[in-house]
Protein backbone atom coordinates (compact mmCIF):
# COMPACT_ATOMS: atom_id res chain seq x y z
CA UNK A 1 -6.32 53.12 -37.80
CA UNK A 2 -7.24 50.93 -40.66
CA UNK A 3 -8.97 48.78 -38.83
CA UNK A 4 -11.05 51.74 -37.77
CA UNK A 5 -12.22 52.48 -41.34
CA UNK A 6 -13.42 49.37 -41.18
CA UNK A 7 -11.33 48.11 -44.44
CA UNK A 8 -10.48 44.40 -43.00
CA UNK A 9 -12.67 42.24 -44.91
CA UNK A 10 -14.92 40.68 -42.42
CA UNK A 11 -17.48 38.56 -45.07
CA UNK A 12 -16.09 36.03 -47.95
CA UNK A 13 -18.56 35.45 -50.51
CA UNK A 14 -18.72 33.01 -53.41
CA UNK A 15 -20.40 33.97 -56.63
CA UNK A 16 -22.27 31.18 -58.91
CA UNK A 17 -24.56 32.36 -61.03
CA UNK A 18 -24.86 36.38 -62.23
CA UNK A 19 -25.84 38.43 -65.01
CA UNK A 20 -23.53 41.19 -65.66
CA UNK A 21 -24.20 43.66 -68.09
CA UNK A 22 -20.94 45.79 -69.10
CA UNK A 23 -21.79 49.24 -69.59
CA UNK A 24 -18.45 50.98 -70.39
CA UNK A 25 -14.81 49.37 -70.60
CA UNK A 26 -14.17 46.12 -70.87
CA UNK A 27 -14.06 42.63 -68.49
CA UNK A 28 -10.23 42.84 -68.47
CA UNK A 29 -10.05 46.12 -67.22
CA UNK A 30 -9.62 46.24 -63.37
CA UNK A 31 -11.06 47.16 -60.32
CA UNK A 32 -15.32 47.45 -61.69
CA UNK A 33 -17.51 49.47 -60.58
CA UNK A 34 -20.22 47.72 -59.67
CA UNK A 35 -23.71 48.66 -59.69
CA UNK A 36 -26.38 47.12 -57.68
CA UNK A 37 -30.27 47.70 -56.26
CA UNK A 38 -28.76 51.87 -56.69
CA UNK A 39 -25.59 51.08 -54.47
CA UNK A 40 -22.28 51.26 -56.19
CA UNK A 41 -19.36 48.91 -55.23
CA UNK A 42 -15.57 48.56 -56.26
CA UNK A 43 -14.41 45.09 -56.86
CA UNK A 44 -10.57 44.89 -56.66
CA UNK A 45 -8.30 42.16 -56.96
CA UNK A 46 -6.97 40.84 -53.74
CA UNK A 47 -3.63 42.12 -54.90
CA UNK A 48 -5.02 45.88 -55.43
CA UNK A 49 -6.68 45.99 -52.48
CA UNK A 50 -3.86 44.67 -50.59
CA UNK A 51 -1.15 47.03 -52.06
CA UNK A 52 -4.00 50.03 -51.28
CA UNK A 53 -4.14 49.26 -47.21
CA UNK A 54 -0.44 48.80 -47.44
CA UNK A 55 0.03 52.17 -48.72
CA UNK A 56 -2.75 53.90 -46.37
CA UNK A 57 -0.93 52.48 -43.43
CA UNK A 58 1.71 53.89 -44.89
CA UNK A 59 0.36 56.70 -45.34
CA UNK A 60 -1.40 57.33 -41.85
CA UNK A 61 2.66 56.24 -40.41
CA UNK A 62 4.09 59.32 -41.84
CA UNK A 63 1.01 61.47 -41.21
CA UNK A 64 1.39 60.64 -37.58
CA UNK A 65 5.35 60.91 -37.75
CA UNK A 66 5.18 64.53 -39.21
CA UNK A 67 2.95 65.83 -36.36
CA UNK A 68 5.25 64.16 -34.18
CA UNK A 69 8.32 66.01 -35.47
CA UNK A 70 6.24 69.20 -35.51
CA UNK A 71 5.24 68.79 -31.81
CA UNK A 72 9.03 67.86 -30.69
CA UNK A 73 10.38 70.66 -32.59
CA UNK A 74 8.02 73.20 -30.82
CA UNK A 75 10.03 71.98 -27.87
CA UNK A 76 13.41 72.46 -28.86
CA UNK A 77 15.18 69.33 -29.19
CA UNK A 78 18.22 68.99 -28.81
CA UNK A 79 18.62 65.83 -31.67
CA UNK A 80 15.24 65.31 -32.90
CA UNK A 81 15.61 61.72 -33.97
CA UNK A 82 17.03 61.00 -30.42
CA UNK A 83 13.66 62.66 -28.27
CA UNK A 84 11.41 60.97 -31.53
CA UNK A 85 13.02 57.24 -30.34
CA UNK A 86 12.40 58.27 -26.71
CA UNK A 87 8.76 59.91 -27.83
CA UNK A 88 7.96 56.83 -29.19
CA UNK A 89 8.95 54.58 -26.56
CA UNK A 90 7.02 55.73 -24.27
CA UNK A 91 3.82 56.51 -26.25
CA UNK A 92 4.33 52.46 -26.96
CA UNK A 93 4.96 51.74 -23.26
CA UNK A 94 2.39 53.69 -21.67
CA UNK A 95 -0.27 53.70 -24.43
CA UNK A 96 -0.75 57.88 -24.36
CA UNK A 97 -0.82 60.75 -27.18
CA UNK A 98 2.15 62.37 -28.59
CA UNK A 99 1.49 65.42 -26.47
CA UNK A 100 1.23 63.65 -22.89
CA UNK A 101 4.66 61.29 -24.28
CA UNK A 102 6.89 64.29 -25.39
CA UNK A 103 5.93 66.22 -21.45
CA UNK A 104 6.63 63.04 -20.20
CA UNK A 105 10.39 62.64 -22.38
CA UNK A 106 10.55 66.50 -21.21
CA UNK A 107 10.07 65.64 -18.29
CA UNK A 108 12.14 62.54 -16.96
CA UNK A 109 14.82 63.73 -19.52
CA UNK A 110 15.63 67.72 -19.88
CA UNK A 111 18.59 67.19 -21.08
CA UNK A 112 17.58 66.07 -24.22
CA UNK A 113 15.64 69.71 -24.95
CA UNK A 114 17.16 73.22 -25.21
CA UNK A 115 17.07 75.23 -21.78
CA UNK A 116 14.34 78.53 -22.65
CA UNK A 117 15.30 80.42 -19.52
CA UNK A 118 17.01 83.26 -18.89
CA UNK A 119 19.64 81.85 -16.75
CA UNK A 120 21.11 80.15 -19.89
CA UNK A 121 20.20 83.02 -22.19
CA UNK A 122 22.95 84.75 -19.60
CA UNK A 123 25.54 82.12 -19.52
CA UNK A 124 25.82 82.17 -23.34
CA UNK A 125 26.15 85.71 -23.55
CA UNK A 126 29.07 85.94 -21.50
């Protein structure tokens, strides 16, 4: 996904000579903002940049986990982090979306969900 924002830094570029011109804050103070021929740009050290795509993969990992959970729950599991290991093995093995992976787990592996039906609305009421 980060790779999709296009965040990877695909050019390396070595400055010589430049005139910079501070016009608020100081030097020291990082990331810039830097402005240029009306674009603005954000220089960050390597280290700030690296700890920001750490934490939006991190991010975009527990955004995708959540509507994972959501979508098993709708299904009634019976231990959610045991379909979630299953969920994710096969969206890994098979390359497909949460939705097609969890019918799939439903699927090959009942067991693992809550029967809906009326037959077993029956047998627990007697």
């Amino acid at each position: 996904m980060v790779n999709e924002l296009n965040l990877e830094p695909q050019t390396y570029v070595k400055i010589k000579d430049i005139d910079v011109e501070v016009i608020k804050g100081e030097l020291s103070q990082k990331p810039w903002l830097i402005e240029s021929d009306g674009e603005n740009y954000v220089l960050l050290e390597e280290s700030q940049y690296d700890k920001m795509i750490n934490l939006l993969k991190e991010v975009l990992t527990q955004n995708v986990d959540l509507k994972m959970e959501q979508k098993i729950l709708e299904e009634l599991p019976v231990d959610l982090e045991d379909v979630k290991v299953v969920v994710k093995k096969e969206i890994d093995e098979h390359n497909i979306s949460i939705p097609e992976a969890i019918k799939r787990v439903k699927t090959t592996y009942p067991n693992l969900f809550m029967k809906r039906d009326f037959e077993f609305m029956l047998e627990n009421l007697f």
